[in-house]
PDB file of N, CA and C in Angstrom:
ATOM      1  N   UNK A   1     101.523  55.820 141.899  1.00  0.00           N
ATOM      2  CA  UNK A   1     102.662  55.867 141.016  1.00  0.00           C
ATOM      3  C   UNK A   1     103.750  56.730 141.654  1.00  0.00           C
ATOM      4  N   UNK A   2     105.188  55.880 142.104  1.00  0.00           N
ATOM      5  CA  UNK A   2     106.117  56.912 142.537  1.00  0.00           C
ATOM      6  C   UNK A   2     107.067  57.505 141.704  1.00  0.00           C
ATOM      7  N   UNK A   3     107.321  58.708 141.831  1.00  0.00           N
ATOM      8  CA  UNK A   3     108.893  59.148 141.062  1.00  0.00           C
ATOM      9  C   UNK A   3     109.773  58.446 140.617  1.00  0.00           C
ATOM     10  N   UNK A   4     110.234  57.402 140.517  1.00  0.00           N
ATOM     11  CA  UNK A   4     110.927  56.362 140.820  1.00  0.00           C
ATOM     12  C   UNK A   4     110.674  55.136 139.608  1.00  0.00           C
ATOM     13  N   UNK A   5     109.734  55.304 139.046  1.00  0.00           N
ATOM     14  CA  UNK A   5     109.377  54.363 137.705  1.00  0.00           C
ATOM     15  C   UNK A   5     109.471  55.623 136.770  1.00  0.00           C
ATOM     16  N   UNK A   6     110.351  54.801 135.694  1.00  0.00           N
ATOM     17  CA  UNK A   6     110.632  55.442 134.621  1.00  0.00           C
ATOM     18  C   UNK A   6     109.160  54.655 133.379  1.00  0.00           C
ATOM     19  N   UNK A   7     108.638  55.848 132.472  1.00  0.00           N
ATOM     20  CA  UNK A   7     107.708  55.523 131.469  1.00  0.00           C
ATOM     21  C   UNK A   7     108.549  55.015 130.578  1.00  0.00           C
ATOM     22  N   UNK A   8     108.230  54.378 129.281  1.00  0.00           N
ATOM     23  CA  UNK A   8     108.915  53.999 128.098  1.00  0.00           C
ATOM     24  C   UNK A   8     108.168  55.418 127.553  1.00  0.00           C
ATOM     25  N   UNK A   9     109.760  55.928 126.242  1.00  0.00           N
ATOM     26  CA  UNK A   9     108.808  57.628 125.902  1.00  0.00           C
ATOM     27  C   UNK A   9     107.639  57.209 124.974  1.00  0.00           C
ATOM     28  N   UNK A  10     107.548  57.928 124.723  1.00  0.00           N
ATOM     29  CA  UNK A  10     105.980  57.806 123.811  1.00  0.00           C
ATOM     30  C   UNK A  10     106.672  57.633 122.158  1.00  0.00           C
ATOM     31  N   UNK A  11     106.111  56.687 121.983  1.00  0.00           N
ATOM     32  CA  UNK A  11     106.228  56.676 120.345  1.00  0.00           C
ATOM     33  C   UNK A  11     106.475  58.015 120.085  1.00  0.00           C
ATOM     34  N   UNK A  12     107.498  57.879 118.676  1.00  0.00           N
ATOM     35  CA  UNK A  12     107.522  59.074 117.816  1.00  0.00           C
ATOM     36  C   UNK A  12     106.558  58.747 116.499  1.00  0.00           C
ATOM     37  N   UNK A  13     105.848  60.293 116.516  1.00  0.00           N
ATOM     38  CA  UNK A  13     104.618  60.347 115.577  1.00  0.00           C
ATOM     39  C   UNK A  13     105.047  61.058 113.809  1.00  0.00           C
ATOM     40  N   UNK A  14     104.362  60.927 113.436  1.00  0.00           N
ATOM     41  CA  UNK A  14     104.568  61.678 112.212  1.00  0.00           C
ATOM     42  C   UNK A  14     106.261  60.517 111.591  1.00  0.00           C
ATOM     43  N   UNK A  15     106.749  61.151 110.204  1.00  0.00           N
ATOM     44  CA  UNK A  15     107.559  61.186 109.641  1.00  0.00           C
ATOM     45  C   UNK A  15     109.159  60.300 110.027  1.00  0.00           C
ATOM     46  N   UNK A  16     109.787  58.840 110.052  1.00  0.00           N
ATOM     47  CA  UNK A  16     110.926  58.523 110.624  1.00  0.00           C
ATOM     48  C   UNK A  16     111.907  58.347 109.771  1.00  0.00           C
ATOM     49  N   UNK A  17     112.876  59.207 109.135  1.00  0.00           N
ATOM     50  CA  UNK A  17     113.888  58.923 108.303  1.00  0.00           C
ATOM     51  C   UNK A  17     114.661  58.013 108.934  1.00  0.00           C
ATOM     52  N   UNK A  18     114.841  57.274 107.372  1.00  0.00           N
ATOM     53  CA  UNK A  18     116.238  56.430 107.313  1.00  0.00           C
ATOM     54  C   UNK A  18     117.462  56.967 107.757  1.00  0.00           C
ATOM     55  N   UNK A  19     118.189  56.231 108.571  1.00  0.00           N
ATOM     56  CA  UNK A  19     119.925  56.666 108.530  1.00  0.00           C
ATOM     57  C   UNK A  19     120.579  57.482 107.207  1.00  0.00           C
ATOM     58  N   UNK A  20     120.112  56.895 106.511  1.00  0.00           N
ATOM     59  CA  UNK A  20     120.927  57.435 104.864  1.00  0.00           C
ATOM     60  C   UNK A  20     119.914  58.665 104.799  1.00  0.00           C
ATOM     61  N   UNK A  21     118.784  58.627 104.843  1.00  0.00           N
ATOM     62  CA  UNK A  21     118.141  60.492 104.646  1.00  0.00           C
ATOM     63  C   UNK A  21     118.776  61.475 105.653  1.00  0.00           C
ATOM     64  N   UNK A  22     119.017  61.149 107.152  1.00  0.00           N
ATOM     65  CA  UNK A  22     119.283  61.581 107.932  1.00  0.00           C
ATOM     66  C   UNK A  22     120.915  62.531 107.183  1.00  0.00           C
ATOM     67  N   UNK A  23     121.529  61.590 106.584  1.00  0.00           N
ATOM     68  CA  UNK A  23     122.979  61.779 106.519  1.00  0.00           C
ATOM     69  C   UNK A  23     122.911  63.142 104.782  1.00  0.00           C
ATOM     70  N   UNK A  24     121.854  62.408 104.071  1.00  0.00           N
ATOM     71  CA  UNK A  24     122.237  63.824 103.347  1.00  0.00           C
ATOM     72  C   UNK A  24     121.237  64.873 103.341  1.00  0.00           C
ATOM     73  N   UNK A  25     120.267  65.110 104.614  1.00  0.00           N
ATOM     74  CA  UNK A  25     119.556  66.184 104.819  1.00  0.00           C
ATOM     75  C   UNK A  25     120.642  66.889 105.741  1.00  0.00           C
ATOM     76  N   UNK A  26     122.105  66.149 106.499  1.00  0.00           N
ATOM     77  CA  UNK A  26     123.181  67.025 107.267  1.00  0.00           C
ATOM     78  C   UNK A  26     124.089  67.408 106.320  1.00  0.00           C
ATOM     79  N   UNK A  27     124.399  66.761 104.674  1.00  0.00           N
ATOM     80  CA  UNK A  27     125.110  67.233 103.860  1.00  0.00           C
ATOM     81  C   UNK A  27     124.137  68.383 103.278  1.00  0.00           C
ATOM     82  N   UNK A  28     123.463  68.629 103.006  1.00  0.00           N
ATOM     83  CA  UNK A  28     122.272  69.869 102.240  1.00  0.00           C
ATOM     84  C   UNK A  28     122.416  70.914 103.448  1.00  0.00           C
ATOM     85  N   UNK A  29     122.150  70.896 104.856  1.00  0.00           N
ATOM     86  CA  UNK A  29     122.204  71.700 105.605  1.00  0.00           C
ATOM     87  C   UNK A  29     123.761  72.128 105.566  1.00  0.00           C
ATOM     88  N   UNK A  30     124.594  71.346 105.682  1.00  0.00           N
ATOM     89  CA  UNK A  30     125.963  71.844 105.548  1.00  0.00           C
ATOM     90  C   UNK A  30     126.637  73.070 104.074  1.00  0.00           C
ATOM     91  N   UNK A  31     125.817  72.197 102.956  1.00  0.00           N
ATOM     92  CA  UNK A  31     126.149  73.071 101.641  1.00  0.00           C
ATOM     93  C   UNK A  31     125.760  74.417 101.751  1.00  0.00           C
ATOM     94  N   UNK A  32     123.966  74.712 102.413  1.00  0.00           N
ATOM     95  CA  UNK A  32     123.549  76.136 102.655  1.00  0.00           C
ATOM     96  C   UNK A  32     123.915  76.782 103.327  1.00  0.00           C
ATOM     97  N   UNK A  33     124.692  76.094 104.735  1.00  0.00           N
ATOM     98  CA  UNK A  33     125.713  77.168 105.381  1.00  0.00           C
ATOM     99  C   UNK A  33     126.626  77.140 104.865  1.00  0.00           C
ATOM    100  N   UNK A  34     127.466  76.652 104.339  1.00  0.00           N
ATOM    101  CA  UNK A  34     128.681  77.179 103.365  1.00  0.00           C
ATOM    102  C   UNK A  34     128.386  78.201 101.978  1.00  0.00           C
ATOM    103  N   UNK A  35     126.974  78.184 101.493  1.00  0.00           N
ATOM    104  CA  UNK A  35     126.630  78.976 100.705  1.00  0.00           C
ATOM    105  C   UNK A  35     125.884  80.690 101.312  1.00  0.00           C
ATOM    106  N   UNK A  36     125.509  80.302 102.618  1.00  0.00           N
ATOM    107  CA  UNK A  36     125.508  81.924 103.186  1.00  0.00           C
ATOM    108  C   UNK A  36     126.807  82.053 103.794  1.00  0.00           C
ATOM    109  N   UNK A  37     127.517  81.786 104.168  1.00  0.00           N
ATOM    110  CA  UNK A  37     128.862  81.965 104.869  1.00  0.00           C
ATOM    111  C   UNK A  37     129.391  82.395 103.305  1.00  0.00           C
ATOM    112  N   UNK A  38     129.860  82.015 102.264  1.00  0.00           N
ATOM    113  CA  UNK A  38     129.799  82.881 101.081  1.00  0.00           C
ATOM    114  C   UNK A  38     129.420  84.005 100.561  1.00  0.00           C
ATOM    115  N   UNK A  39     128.377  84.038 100.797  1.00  0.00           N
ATOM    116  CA  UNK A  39     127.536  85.143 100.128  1.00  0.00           C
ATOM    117  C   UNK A  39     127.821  86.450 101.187  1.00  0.00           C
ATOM    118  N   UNK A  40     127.843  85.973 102.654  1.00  0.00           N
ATOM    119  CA  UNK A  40     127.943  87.308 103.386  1.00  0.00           C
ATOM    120  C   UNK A  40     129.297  87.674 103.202  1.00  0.00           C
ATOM    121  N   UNK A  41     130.491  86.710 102.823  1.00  0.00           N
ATOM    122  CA  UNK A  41     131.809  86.898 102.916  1.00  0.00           C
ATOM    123  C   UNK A  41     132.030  87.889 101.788  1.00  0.00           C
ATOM    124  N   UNK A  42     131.152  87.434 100.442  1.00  0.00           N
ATOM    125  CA  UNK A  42     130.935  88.333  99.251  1.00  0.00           C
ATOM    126  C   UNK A  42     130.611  89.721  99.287  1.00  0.00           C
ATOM    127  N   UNK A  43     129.922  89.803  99.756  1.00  0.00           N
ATOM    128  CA  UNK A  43     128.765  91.333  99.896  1.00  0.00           C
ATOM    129  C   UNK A  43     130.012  91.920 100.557  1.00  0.00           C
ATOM    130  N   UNK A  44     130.601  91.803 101.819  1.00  0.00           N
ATOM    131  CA  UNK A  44     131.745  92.417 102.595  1.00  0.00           C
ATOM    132  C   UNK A  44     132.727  92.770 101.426  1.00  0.00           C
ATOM    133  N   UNK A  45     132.666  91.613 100.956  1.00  0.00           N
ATOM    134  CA  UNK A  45     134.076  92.266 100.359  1.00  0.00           C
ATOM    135  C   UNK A  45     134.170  93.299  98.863  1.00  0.00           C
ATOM    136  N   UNK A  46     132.744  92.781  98.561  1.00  0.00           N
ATOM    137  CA  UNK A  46     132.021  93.843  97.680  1.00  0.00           C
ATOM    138  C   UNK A  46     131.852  95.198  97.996  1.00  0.00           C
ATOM    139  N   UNK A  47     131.438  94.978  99.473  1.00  0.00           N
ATOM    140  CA  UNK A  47     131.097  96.856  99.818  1.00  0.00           C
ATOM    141  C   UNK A  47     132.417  97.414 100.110  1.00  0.00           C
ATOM    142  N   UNK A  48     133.072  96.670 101.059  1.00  0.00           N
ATOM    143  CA  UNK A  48     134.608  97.347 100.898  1.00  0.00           C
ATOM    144  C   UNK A  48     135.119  97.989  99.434  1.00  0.00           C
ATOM    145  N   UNK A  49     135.434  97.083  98.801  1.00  0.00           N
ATOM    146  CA  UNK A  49     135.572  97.592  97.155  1.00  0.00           C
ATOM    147  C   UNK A  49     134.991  98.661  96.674  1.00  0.00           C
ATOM    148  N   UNK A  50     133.397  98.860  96.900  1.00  0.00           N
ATOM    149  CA  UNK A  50     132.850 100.134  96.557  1.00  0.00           C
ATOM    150  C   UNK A  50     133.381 101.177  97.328  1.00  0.00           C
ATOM    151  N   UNK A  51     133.693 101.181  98.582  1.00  0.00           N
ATOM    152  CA  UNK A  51     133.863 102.264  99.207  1.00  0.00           C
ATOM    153  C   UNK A  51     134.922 103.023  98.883  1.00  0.00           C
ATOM    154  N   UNK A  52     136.359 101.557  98.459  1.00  0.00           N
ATOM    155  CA  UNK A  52     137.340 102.542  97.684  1.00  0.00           C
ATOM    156  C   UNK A  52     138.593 102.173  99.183  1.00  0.00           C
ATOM    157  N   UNK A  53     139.962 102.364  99.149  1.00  0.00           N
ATOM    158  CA  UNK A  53     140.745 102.578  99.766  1.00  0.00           C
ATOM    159  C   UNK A  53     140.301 103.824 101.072  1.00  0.00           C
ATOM    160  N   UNK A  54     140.423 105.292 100.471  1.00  0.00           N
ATOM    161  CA  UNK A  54     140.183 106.083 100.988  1.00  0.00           C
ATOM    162  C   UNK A  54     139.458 105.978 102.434  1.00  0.00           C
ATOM    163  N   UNK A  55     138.377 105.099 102.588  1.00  0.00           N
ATOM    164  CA  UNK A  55     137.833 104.727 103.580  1.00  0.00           C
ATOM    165  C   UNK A  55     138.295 104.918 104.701  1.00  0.00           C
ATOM    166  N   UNK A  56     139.177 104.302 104.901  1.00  0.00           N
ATOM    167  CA  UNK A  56     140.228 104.139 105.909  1.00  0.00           C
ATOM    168  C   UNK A  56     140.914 105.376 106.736  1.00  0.00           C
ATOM    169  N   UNK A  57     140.942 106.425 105.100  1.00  0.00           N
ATOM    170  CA  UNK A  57     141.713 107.366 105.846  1.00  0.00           C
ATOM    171  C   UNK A  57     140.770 108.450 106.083  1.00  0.00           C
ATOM    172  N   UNK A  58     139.397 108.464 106.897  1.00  0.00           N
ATOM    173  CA  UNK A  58     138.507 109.614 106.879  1.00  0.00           C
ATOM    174  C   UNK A  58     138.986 110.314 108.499  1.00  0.00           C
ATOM    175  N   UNK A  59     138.762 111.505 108.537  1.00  0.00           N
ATOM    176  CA  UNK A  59     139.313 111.920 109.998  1.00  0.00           C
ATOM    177  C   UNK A  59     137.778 111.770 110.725  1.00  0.00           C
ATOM    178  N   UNK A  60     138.122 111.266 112.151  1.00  0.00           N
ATOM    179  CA  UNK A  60     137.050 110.917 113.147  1.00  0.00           C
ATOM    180  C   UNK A  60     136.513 112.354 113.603  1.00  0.00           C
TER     181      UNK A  60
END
């Protein structure tokens, strides 16, 4: 057998979604990163708030 012959790949095993599952398991993955991209945007702007203005002006 030389380098030179390509195999056909091996069957895929287990589990083969449809086109249409494919498309809203990338809309669900998309919603949960827009829902942590939220939440961390939240907390930031939450802890800022707690800290108060003053923050800003502490001497180094």
């Amino acid at each position: 057998m030389s380098g030179d012959e390509k195999s056909p790949p091996p069957p895929q095993e287990g589990v083969v979604l449809t086109p249409e599952q494919l498309k809203r398991r990338r809309a669900r993955n998309i919603a949960i990163a827009g829902l942590l991209g939220f939440l961390a945007v939240l907390f930031y702007v939450v802890t800022i708030v707690k800290l108060g203005p003053n923050v800003l002006n502490r001497p180094l």
